[in-house]
PDB file of N, CA and C in Angstrom:
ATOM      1  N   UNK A   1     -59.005  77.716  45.732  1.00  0.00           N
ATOM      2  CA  UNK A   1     -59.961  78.749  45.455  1.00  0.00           C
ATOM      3  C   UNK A   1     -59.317  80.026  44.933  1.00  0.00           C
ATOM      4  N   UNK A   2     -58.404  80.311  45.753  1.00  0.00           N
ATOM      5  CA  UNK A   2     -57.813  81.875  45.025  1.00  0.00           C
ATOM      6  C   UNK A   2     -57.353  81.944  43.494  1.00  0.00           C
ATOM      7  N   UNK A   3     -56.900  80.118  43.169  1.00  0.00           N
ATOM      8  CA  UNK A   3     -56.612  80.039  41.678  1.00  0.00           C
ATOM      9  C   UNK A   3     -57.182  80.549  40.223  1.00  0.00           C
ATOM     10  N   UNK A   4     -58.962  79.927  41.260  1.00  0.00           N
ATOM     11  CA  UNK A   4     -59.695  80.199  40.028  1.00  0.00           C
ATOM     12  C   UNK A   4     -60.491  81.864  40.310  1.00  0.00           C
ATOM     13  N   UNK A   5     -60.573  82.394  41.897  1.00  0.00           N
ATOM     14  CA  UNK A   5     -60.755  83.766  41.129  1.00  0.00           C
ATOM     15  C   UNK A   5     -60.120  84.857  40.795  1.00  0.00           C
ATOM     16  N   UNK A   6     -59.125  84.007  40.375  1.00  0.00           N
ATOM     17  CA  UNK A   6     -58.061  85.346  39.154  1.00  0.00           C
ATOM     18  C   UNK A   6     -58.148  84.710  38.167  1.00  0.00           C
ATOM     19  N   UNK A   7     -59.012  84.265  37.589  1.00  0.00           N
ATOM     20  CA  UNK A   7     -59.613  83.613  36.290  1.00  0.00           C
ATOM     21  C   UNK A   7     -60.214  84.863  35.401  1.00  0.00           C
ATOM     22  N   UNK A   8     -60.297  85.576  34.755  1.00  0.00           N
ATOM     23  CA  UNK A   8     -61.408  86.569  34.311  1.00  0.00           C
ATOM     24  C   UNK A   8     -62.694  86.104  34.184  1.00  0.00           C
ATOM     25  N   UNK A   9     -63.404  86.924  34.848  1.00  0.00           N
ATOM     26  CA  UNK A   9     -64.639  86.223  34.497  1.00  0.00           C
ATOM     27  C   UNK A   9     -65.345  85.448  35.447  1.00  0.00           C
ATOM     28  N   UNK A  10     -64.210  85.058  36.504  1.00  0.00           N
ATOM     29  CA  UNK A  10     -64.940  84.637  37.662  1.00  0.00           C
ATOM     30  C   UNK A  10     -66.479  85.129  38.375  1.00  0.00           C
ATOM     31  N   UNK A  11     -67.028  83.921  38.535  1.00  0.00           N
ATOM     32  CA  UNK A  11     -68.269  84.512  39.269  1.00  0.00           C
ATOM     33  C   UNK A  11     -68.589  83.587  40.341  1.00  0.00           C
ATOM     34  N   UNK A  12     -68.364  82.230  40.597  1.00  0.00           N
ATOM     35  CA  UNK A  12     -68.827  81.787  41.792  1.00  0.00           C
ATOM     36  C   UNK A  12     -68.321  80.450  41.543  1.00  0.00           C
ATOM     37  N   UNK A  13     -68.103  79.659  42.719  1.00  0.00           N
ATOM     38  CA  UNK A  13     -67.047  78.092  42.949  1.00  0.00           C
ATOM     39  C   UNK A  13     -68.411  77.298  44.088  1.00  0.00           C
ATOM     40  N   UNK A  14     -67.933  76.124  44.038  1.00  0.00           N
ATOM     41  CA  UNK A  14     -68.763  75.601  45.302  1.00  0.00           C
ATOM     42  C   UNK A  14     -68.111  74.184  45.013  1.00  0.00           C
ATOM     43  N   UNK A  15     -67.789  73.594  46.180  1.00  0.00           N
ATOM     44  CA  UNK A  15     -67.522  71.968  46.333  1.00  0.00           C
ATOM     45  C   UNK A  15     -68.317  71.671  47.326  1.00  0.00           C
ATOM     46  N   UNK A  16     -69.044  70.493  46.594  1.00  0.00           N
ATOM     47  CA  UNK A  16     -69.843  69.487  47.734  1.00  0.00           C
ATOM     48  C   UNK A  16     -69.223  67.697  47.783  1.00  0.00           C
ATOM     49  N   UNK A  17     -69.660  67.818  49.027  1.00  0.00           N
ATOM     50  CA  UNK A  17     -69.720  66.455  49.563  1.00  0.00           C
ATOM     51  C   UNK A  17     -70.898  65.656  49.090  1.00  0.00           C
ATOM     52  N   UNK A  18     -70.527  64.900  48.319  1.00  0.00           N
ATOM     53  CA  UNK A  18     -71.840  64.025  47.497  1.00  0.00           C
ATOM     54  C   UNK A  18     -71.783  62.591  48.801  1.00  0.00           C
ATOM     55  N   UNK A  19     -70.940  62.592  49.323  1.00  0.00           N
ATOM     56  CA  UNK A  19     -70.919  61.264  50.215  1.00  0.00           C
ATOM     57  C   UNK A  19     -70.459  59.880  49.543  1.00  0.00           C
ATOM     58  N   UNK A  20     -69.658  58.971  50.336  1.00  0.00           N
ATOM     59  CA  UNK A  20     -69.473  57.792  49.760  1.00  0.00           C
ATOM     60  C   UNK A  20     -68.381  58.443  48.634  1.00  0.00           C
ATOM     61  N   UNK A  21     -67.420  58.975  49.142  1.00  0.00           N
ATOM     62  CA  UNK A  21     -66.264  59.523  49.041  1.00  0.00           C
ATOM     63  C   UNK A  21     -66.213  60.487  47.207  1.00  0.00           C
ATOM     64  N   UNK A  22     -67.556  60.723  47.100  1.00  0.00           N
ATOM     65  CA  UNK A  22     -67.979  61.348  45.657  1.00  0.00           C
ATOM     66  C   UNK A  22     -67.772  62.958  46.409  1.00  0.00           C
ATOM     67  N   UNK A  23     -67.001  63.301  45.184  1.00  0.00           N
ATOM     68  CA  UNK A  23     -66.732  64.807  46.175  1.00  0.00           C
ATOM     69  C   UNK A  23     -67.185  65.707  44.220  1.00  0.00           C
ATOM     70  N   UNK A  24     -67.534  66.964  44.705  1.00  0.00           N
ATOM     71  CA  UNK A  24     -68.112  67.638  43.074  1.00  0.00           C
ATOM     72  C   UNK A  24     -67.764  69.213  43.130  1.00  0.00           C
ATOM     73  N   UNK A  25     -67.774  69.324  42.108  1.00  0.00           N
ATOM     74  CA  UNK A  25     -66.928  71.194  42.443  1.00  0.00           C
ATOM     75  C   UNK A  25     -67.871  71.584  41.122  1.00  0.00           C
ATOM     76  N   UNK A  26     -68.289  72.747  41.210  1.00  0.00           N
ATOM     77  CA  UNK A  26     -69.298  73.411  40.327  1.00  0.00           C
ATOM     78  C   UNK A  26     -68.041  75.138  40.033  1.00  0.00           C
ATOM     79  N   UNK A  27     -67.493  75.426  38.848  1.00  0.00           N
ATOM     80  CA  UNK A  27     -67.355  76.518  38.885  1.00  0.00           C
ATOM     81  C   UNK A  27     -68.215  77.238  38.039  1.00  0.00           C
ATOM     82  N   UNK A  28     -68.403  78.630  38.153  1.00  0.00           N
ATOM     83  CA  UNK A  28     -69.165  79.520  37.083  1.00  0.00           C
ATOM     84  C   UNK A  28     -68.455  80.738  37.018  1.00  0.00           C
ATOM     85  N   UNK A  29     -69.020  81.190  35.257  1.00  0.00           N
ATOM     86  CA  UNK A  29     -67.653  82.167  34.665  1.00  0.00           C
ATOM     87  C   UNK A  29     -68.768  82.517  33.864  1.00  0.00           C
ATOM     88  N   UNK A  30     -68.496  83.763  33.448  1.00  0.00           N
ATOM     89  CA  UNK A  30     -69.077  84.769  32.836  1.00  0.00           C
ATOM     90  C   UNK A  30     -69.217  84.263  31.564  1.00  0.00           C
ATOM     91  N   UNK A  31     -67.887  83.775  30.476  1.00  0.00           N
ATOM     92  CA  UNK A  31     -68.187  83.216  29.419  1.00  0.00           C
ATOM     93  C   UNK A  31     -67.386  82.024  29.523  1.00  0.00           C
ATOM     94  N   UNK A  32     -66.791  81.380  28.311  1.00  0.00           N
ATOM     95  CA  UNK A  32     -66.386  79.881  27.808  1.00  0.00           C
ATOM     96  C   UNK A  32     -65.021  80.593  28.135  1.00  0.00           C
ATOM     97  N   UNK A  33     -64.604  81.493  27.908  1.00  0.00           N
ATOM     98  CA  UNK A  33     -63.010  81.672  27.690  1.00  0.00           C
ATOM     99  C   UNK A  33     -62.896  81.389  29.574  1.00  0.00           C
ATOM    100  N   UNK A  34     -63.089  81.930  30.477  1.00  0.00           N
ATOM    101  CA  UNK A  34     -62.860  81.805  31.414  1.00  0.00           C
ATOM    102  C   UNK A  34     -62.901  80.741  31.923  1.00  0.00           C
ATOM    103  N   UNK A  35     -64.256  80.061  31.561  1.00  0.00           N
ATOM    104  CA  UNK A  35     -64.425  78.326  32.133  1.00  0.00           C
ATOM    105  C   UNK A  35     -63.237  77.236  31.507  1.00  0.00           C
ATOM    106  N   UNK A  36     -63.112  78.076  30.086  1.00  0.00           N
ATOM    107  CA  UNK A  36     -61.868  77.053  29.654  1.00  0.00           C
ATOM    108  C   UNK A  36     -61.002  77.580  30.639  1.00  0.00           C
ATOM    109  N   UNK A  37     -60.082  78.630  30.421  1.00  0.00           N
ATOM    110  CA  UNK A  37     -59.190  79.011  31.430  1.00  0.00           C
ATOM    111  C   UNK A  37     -58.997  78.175  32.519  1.00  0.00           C
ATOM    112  N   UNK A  38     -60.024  78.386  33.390  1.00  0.00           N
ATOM    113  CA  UNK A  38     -60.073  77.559  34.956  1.00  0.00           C
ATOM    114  C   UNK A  38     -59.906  76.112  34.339  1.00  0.00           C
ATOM    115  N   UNK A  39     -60.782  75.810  34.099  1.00  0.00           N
ATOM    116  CA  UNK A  39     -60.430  74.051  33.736  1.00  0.00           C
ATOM    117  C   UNK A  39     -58.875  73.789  33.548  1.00  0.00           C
ATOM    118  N   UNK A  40     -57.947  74.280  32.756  1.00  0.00           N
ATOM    119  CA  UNK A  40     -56.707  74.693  32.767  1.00  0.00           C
ATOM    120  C   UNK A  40     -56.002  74.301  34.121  1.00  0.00           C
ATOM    121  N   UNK A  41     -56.123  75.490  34.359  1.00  0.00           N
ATOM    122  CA  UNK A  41     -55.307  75.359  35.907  1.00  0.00           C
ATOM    123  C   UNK A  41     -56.059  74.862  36.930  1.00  0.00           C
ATOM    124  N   UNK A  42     -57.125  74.181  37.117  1.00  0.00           N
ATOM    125  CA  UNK A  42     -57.255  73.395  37.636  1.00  0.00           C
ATOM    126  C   UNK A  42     -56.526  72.199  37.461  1.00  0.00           C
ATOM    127  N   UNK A  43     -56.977  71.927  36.151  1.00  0.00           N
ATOM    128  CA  UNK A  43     -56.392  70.409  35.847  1.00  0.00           C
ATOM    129  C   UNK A  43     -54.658  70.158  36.221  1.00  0.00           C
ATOM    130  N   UNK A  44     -54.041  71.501  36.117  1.00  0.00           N
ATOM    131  CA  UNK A  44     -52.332  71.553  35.987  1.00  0.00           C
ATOM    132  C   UNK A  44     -52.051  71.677  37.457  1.00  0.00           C
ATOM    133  N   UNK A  45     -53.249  72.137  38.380  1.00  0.00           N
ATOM    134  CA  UNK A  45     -52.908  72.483  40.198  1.00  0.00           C
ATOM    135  C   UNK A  45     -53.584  70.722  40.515  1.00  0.00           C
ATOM    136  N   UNK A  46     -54.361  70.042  40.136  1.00  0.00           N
ATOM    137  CA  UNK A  46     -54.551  68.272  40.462  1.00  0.00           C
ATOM    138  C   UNK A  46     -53.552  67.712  40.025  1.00  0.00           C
ATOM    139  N   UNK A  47     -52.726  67.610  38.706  1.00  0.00           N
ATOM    140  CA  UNK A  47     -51.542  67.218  38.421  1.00  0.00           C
ATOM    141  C   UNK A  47     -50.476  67.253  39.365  1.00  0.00           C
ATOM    142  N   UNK A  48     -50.172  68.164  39.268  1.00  0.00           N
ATOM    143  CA  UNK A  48     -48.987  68.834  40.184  1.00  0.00           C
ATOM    144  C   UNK A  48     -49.044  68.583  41.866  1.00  0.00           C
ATOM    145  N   UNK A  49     -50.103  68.716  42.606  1.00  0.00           N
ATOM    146  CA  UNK A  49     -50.544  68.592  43.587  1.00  0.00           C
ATOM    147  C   UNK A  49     -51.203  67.595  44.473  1.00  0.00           C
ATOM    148  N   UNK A  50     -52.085  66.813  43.470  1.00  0.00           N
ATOM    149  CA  UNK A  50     -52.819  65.859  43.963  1.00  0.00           C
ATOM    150  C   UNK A  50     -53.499  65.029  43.352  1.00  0.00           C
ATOM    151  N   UNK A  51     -52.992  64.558  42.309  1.00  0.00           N
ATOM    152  CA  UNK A  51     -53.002  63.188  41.697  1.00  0.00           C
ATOM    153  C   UNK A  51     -52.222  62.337  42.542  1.00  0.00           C
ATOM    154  N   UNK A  52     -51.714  62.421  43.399  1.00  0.00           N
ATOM    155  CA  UNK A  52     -51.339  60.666  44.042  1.00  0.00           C
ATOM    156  C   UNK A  52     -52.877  60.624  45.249  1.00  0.00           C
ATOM    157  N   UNK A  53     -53.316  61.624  45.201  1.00  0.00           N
ATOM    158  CA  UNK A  53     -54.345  61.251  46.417  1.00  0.00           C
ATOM    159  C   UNK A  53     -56.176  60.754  46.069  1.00  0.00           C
ATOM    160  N   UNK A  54     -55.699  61.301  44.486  1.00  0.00           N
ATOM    161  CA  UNK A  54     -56.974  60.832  44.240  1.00  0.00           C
ATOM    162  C   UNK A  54     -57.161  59.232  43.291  1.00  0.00           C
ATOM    163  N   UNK A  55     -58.483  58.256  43.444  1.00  0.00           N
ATOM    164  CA  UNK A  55     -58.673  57.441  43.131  1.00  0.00           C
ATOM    165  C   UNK A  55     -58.656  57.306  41.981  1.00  0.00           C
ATOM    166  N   UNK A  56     -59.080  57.989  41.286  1.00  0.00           N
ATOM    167  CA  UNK A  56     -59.848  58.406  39.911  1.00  0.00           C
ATOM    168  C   UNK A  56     -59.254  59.999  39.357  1.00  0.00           C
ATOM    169  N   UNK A  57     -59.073  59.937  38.041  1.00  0.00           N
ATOM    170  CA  UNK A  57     -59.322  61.626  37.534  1.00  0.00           C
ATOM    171  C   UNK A  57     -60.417  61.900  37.311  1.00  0.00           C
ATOM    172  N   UNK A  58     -60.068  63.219  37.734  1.00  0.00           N
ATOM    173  CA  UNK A  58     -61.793  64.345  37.348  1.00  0.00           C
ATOM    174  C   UNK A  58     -62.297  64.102  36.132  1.00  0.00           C
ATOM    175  N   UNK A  59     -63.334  64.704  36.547  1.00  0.00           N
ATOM    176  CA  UNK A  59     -63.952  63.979  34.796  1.00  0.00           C
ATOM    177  C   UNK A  59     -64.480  65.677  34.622  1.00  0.00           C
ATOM    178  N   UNK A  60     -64.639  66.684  33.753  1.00  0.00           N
ATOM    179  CA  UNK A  60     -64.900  67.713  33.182  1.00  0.00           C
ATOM    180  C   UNK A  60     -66.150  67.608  32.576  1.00  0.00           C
ATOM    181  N   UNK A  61     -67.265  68.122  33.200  1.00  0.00           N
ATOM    182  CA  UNK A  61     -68.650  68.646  32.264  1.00  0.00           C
ATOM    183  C   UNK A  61     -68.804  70.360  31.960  1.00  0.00           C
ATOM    184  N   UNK A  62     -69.044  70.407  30.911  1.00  0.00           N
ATOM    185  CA  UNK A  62     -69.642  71.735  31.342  1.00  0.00           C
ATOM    186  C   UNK A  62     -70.938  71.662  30.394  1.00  0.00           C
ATOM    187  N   UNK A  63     -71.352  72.837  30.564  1.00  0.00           N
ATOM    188  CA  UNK A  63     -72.950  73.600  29.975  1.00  0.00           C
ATOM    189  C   UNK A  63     -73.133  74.981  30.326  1.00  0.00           C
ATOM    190  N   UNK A  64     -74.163  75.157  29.133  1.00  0.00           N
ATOM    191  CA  UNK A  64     -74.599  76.565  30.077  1.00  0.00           C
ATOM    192  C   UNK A  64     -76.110  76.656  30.898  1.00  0.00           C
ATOM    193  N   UNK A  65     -75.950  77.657  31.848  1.00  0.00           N
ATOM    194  CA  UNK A  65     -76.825  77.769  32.755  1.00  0.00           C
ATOM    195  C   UNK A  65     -78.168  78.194  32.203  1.00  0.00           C
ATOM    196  N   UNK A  66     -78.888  76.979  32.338  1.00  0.00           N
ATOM    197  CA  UNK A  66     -80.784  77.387  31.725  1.00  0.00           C
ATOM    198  C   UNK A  66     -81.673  77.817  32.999  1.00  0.00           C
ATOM    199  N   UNK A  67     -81.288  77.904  34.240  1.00  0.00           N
ATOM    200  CA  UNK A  67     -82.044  78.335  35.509  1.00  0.00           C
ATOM    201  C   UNK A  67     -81.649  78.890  36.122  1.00  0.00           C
ATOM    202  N   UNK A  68     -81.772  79.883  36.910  1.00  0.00           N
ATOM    203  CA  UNK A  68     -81.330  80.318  38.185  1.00  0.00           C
ATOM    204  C   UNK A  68     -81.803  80.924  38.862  1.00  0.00           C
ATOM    205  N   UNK A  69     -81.885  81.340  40.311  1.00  0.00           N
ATOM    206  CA  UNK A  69     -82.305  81.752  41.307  1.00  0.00           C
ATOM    207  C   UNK A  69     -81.920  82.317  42.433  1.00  0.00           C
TER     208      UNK A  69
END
């Protein structure tokens, strides 16, 4: 967590437990430069860190936000 909020642009993180060992991380960033950014060092802190523990690699979506509340 502290990685991504020294991201510029940071605005909010969340990981859920989808169950049945599906785990999901939502970040949000002010614009694209930041979301790219994070994606970045995310991807280089799973490399480095914890690719032997996971089954699968992350898979990367993004979009932009049409709702909120």
């Amino acid at each position: 967590m502290p990685l991504l909020r020294q991201v510029p642009g940071f605005v909010a993180y969340y990981w859920v437990d989808a169950g049945e060992g599906v785990m999901l991380s939502t970040s949000v960033y002010e614009d694209q430069a930041g979301a790219d950014e994070s994606v970045r060092r995310a991807a280089d802190f799973v490399r480095d860190s914890l690719a032997s523990l996971l089954p699968h690699p992350p898979q990367v979506t993004a979009g932009p936000v049409v709702a909120g509340g």
